[in-house]
PDB file of N, CA and C in Angstrom:
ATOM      1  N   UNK A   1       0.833  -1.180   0.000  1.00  0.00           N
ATOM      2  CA  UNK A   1       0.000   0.000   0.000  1.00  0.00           C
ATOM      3  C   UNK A   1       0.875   1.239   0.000  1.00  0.00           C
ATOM      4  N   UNK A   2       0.888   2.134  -0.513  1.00  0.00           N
ATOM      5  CA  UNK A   2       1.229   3.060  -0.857  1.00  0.00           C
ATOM      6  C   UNK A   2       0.475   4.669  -0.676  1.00  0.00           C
ATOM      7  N   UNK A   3      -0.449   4.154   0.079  1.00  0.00           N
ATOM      8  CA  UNK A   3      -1.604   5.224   0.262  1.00  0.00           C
ATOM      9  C   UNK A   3      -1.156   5.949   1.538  1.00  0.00           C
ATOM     10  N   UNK A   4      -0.352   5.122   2.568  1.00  0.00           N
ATOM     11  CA  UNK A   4       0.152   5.917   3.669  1.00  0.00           C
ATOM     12  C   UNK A   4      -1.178   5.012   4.825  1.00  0.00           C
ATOM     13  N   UNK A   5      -1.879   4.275   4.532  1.00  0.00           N
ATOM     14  CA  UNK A   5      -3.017   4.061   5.508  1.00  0.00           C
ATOM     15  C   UNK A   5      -2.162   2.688   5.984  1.00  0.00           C
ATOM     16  N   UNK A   6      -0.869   2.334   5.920  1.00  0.00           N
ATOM     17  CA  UNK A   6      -0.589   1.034   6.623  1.00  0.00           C
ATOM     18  C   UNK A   6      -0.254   1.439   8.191  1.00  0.00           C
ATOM     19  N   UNK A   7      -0.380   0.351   8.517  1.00  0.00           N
ATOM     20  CA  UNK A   7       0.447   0.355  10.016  1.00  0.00           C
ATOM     21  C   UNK A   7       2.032   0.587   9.714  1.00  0.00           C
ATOM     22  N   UNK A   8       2.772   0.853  10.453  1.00  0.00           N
ATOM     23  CA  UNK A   8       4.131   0.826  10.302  1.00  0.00           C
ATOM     24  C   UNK A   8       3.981  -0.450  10.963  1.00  0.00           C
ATOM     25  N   UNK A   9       3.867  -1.146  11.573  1.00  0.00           N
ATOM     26  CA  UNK A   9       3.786  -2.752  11.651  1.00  0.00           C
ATOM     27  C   UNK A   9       3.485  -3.918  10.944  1.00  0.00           C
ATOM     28  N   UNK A  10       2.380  -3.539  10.046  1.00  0.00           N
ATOM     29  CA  UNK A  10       1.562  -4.484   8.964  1.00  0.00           C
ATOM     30  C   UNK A  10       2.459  -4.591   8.184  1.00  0.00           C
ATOM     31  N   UNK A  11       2.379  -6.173   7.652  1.00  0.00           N
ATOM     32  CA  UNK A  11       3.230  -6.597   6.915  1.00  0.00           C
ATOM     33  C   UNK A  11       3.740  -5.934   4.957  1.00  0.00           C
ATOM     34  N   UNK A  12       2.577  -5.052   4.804  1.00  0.00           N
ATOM     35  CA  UNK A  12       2.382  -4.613   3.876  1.00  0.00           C
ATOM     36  C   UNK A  12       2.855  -3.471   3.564  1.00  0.00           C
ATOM     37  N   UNK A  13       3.420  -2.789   5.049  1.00  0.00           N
ATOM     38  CA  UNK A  13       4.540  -1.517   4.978  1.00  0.00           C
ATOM     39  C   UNK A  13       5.690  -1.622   5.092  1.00  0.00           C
ATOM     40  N   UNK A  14       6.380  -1.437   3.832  1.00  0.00           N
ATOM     41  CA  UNK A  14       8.155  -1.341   4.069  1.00  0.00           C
ATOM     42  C   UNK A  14       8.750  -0.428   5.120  1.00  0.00           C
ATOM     43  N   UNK A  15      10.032  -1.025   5.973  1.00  0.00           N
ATOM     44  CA  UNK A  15      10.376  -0.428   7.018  1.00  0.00           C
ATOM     45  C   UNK A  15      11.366   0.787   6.083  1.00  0.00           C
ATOM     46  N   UNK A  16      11.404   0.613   5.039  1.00  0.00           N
ATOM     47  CA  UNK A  16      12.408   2.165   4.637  1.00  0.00           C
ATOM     48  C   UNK A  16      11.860   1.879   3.064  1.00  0.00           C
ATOM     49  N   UNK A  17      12.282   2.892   2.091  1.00  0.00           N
ATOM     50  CA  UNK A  17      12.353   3.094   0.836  1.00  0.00           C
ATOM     51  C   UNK A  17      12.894   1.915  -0.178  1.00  0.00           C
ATOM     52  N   UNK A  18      14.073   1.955   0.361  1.00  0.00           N
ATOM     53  CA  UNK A  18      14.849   0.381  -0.220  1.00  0.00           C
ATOM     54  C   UNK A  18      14.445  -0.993  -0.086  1.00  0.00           C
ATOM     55  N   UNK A  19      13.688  -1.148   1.282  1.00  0.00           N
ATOM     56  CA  UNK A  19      13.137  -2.246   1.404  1.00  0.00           C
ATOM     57  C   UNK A  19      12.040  -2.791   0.648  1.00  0.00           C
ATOM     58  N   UNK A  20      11.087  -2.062  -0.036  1.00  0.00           N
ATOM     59  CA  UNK A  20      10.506  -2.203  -0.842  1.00  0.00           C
ATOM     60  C   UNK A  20      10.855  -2.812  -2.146  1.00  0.00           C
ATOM     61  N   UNK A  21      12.254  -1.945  -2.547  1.00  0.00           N
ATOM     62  CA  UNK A  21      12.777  -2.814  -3.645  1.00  0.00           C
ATOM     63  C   UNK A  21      13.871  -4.009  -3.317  1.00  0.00           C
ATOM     64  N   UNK A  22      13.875  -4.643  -2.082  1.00  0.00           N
ATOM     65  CA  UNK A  22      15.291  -5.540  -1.487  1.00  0.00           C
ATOM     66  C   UNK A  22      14.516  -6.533  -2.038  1.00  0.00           C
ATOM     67  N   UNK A  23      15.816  -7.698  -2.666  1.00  0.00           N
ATOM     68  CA  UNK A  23      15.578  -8.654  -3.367  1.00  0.00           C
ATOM     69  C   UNK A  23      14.612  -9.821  -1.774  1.00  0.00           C
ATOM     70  N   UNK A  24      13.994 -10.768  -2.558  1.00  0.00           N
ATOM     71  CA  UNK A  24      13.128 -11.317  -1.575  1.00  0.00           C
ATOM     72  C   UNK A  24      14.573 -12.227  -0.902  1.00  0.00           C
ATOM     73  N   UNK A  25      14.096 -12.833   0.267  1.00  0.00           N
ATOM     74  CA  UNK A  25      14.500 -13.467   1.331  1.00  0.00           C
ATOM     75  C   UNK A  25      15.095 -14.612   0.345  1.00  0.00           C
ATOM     76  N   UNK A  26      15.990 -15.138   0.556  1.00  0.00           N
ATOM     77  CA  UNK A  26      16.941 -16.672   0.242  1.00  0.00           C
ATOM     78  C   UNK A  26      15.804 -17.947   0.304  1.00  0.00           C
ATOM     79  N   UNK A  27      14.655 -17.552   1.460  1.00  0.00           N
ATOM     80  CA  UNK A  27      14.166 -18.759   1.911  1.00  0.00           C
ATOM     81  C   UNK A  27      13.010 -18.688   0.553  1.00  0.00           C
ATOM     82  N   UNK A  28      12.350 -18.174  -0.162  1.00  0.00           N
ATOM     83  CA  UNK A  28      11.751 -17.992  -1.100  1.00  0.00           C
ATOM     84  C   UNK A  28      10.872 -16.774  -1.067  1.00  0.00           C
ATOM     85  N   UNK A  29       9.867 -16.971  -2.006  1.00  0.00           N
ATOM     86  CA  UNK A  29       9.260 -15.479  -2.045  1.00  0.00           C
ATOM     87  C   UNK A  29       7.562 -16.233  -1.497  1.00  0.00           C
ATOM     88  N   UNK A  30       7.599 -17.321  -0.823  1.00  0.00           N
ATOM     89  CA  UNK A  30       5.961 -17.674  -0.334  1.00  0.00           C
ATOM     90  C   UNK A  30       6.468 -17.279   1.374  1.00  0.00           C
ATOM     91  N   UNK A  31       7.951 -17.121   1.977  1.00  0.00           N
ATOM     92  CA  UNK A  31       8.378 -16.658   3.351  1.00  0.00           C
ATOM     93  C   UNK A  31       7.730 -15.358   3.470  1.00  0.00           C
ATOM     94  N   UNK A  32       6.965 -15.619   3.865  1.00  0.00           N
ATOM     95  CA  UNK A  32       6.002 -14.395   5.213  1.00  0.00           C
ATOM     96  C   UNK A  32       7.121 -13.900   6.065  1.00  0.00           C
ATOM     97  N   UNK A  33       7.672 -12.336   5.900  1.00  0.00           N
ATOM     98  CA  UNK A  33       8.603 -12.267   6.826  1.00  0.00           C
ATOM     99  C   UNK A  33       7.701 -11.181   7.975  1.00  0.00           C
ATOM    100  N   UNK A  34       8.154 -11.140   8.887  1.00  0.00           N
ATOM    101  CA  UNK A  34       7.116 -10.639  10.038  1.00  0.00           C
ATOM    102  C   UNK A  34       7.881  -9.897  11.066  1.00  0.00           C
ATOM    103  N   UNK A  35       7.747  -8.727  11.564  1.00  0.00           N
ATOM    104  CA  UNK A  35       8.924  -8.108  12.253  1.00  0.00           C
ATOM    105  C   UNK A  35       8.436  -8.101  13.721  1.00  0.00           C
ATOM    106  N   UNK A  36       9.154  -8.445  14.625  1.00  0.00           N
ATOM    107  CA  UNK A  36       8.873  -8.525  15.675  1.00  0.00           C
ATOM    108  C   UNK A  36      10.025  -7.699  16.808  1.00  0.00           C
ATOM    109  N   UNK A  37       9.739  -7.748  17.476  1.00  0.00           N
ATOM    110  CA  UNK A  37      10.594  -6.891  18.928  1.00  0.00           C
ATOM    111  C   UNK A  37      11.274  -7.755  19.970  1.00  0.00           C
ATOM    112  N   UNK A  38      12.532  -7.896  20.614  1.00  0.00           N
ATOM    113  CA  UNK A  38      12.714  -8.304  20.945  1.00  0.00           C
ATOM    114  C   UNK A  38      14.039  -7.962  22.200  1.00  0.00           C
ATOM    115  N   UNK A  39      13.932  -8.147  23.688  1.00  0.00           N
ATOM    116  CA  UNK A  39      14.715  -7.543  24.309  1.00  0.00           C
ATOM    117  C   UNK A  39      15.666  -8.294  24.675  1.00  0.00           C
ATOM    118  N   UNK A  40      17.309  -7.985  24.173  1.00  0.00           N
ATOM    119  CA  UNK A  40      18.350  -8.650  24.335  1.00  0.00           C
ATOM    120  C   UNK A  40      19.511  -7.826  25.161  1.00  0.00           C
ATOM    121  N   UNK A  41      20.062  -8.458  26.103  1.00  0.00           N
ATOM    122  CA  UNK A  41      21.507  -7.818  26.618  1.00  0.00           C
ATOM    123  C   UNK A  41      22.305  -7.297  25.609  1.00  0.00           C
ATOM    124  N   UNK A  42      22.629  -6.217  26.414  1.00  0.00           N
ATOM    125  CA  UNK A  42      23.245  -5.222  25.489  1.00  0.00           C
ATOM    126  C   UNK A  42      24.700  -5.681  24.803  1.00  0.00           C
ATOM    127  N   UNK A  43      25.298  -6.333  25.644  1.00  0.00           N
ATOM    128  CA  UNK A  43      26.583  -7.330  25.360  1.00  0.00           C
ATOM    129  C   UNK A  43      26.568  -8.390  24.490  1.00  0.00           C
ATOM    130  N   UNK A  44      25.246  -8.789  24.034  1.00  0.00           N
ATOM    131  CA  UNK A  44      25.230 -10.206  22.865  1.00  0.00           C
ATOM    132  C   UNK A  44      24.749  -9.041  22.095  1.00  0.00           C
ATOM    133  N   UNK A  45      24.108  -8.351  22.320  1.00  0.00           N
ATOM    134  CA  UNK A  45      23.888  -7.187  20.976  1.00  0.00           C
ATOM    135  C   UNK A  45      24.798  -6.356  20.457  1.00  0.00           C
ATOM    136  N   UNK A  46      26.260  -6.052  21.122  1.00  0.00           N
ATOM    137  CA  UNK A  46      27.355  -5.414  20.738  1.00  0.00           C
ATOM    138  C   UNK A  46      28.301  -6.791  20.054  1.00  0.00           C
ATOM    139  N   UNK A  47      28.084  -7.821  20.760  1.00  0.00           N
ATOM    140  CA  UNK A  47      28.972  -9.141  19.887  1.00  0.00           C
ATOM    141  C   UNK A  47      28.223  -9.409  18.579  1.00  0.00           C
ATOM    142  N   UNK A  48      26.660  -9.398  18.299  1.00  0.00           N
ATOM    143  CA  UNK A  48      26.152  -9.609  16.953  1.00  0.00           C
ATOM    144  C   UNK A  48      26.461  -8.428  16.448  1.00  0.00           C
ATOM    145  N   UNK A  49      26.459  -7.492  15.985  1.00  0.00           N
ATOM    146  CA  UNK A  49      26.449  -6.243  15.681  1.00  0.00           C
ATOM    147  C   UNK A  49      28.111  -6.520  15.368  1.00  0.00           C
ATOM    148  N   UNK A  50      29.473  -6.819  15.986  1.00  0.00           N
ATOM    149  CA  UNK A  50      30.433  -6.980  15.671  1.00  0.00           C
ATOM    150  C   UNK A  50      30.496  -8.281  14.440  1.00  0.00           C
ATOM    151  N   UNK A  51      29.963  -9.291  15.051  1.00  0.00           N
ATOM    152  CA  UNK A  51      30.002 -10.560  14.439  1.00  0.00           C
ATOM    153  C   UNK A  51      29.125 -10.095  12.861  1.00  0.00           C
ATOM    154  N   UNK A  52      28.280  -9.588  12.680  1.00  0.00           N
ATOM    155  CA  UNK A  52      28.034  -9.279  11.608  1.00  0.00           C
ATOM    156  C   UNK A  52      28.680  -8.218  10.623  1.00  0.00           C
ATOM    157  N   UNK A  53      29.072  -7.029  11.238  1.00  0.00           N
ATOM    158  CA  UNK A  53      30.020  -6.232  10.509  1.00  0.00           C
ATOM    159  C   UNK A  53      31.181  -7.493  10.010  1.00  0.00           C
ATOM    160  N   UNK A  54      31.808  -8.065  11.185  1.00  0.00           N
ATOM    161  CA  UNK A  54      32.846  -9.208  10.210  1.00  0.00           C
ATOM    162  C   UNK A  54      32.802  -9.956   9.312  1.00  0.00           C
ATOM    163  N   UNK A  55      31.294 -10.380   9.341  1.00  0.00           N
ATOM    164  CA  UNK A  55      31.060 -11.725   7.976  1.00  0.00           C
ATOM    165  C   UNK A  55      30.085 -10.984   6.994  1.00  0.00           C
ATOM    166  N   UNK A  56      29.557  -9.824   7.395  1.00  0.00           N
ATOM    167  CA  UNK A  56      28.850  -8.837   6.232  1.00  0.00           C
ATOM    168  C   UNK A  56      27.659  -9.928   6.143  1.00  0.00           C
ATOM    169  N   UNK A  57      27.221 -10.432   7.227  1.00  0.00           N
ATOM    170  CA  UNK A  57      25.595 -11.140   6.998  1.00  0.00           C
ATOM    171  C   UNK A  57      25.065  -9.806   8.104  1.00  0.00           C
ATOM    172  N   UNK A  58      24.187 -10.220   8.019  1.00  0.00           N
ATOM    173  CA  UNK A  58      22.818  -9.361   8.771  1.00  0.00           C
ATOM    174  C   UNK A  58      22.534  -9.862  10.141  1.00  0.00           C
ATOM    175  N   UNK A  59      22.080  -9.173  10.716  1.00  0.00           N
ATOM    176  CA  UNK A  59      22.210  -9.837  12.046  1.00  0.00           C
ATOM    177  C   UNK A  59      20.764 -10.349  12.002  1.00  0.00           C
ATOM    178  N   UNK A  60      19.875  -9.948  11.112  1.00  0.00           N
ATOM    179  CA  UNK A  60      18.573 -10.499  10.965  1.00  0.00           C
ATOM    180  C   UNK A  60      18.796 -12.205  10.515  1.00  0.00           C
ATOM    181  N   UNK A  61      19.696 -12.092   9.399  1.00  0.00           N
ATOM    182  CA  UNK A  61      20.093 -13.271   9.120  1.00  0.00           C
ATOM    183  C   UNK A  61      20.567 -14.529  10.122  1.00  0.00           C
ATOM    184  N   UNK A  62      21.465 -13.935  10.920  1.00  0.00           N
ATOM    185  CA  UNK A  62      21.532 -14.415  12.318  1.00  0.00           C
ATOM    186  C   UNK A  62      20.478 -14.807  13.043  1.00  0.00           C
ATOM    187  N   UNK A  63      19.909 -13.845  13.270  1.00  0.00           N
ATOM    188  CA  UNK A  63      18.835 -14.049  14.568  1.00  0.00           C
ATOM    189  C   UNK A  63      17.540 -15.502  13.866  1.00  0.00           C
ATOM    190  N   UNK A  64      17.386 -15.314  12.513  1.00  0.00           N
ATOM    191  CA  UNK A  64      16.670 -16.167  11.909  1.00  0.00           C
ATOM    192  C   UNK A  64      17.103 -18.021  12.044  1.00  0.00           C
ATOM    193  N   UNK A  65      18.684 -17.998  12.168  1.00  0.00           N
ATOM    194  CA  UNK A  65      19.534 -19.147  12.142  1.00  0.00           C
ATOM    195  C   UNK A  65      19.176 -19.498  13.710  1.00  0.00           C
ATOM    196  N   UNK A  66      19.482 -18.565  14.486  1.00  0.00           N
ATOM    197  CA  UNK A  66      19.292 -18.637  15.992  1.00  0.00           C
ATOM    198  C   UNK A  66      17.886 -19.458  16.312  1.00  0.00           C
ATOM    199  N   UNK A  67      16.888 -18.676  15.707  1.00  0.00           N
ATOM    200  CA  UNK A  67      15.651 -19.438  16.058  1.00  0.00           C
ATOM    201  C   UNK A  67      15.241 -20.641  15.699  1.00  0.00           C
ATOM    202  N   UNK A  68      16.200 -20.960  14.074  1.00  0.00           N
ATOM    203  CA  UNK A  68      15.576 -22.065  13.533  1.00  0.00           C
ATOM    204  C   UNK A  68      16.438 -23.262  14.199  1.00  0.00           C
ATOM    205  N   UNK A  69      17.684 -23.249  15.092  1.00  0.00           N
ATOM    206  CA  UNK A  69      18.227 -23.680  15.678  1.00  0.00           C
ATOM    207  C   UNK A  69      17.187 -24.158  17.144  1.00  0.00           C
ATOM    208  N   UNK A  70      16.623 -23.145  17.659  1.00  0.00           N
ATOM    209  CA  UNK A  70      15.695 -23.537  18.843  1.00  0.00           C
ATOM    210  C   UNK A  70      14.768 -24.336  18.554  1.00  0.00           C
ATOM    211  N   UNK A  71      13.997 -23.952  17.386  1.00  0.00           N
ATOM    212  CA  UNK A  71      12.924 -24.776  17.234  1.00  0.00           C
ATOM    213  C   UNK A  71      13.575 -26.383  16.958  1.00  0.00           C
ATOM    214  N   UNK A  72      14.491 -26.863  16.045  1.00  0.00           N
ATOM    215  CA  UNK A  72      15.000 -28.227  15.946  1.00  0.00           C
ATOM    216  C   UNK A  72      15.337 -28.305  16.921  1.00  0.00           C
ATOM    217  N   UNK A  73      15.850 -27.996  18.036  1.00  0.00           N
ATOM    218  CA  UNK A  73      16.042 -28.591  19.602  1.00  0.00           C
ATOM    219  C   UNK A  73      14.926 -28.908  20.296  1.00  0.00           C
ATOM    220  N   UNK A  74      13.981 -27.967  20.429  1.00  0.00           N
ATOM    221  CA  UNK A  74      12.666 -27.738  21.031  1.00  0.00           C
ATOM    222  C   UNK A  74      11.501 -27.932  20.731  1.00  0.00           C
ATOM    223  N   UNK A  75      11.185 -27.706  19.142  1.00  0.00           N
ATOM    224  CA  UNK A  75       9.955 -27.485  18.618  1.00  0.00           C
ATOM    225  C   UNK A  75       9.659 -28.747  17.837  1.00  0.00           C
ATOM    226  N   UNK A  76      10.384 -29.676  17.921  1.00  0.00           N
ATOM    227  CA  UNK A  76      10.196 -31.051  17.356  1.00  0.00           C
ATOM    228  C   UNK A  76       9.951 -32.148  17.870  1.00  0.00           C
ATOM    229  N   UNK A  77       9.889 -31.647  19.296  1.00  0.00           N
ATOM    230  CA  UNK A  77       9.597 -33.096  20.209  1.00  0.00           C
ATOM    231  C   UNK A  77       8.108 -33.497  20.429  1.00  0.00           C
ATOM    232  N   UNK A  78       7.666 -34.765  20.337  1.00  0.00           N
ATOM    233  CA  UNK A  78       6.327 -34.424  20.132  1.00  0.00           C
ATOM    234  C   UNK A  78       5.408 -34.710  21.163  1.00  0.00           C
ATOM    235  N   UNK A  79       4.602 -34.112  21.197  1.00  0.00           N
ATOM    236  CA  UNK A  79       4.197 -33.856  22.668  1.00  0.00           C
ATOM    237  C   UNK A  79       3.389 -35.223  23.639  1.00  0.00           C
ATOM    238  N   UNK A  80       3.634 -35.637  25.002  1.00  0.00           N
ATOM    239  CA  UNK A  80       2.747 -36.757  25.091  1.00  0.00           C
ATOM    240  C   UNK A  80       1.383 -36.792  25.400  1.00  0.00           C
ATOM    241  N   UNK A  81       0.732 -37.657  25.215  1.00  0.00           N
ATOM    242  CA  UNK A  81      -0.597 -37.968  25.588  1.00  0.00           C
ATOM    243  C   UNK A  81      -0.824 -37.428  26.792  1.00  0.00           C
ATOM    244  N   UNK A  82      -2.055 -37.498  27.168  1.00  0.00           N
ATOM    245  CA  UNK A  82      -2.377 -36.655  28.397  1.00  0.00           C
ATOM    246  C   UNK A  82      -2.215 -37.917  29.105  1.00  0.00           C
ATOM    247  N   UNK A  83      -2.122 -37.561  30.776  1.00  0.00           N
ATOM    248  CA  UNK A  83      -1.485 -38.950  31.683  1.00  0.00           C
ATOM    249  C   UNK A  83      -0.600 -39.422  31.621  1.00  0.00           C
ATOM    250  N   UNK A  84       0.471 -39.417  30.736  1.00  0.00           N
ATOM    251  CA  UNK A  84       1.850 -39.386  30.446  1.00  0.00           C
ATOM    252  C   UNK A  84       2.759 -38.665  30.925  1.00  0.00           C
ATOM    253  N   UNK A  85       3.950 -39.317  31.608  1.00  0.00           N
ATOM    254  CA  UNK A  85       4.768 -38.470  32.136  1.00  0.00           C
ATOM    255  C   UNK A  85       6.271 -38.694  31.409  1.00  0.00           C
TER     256      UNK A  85
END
């Protein structure tokens, strides 16, 4: 939308000018990307912020690896029956 009536949240408003034209995500162009908030120590946020200036990835890129890392630890176990311990 282009009318100015988006949310600056809704997925349908670019967070800057360029983003609008940034090539789509690696993961394909059906990836729903979704921006969210998130509160981190200021010290893993000065080491990503370094760690990314060094390898010239994104720290978004990062943080995306980070999660998909949690979920295969976490998000794959499958849950038991009720009465099950």
């Amino acid at each position: 939308m282009q009318d100015g009536s988006a949310s600056p949240l809704s997925p349908e408003a670019p967070s800057s000018p360029a983003a609008a034209e940034a090539p789509v995500d690696a993961r394909g162009p059906e990836a729903d990307i979704v921006s969210t908030h998130v509160l981190v120590p200021e010290e893993q946020v000065q080491k990503l912020r370094e760690l990314a200036r060094r390898t010239r990835i994104h720290q978004s890129e990062y943080l995306r690896e980070a999660v998909d890392d949690l979920l295969g630890k976490y998000g794959r176990a499958n849950p038991k029956p009720e009465g099950q311990s």
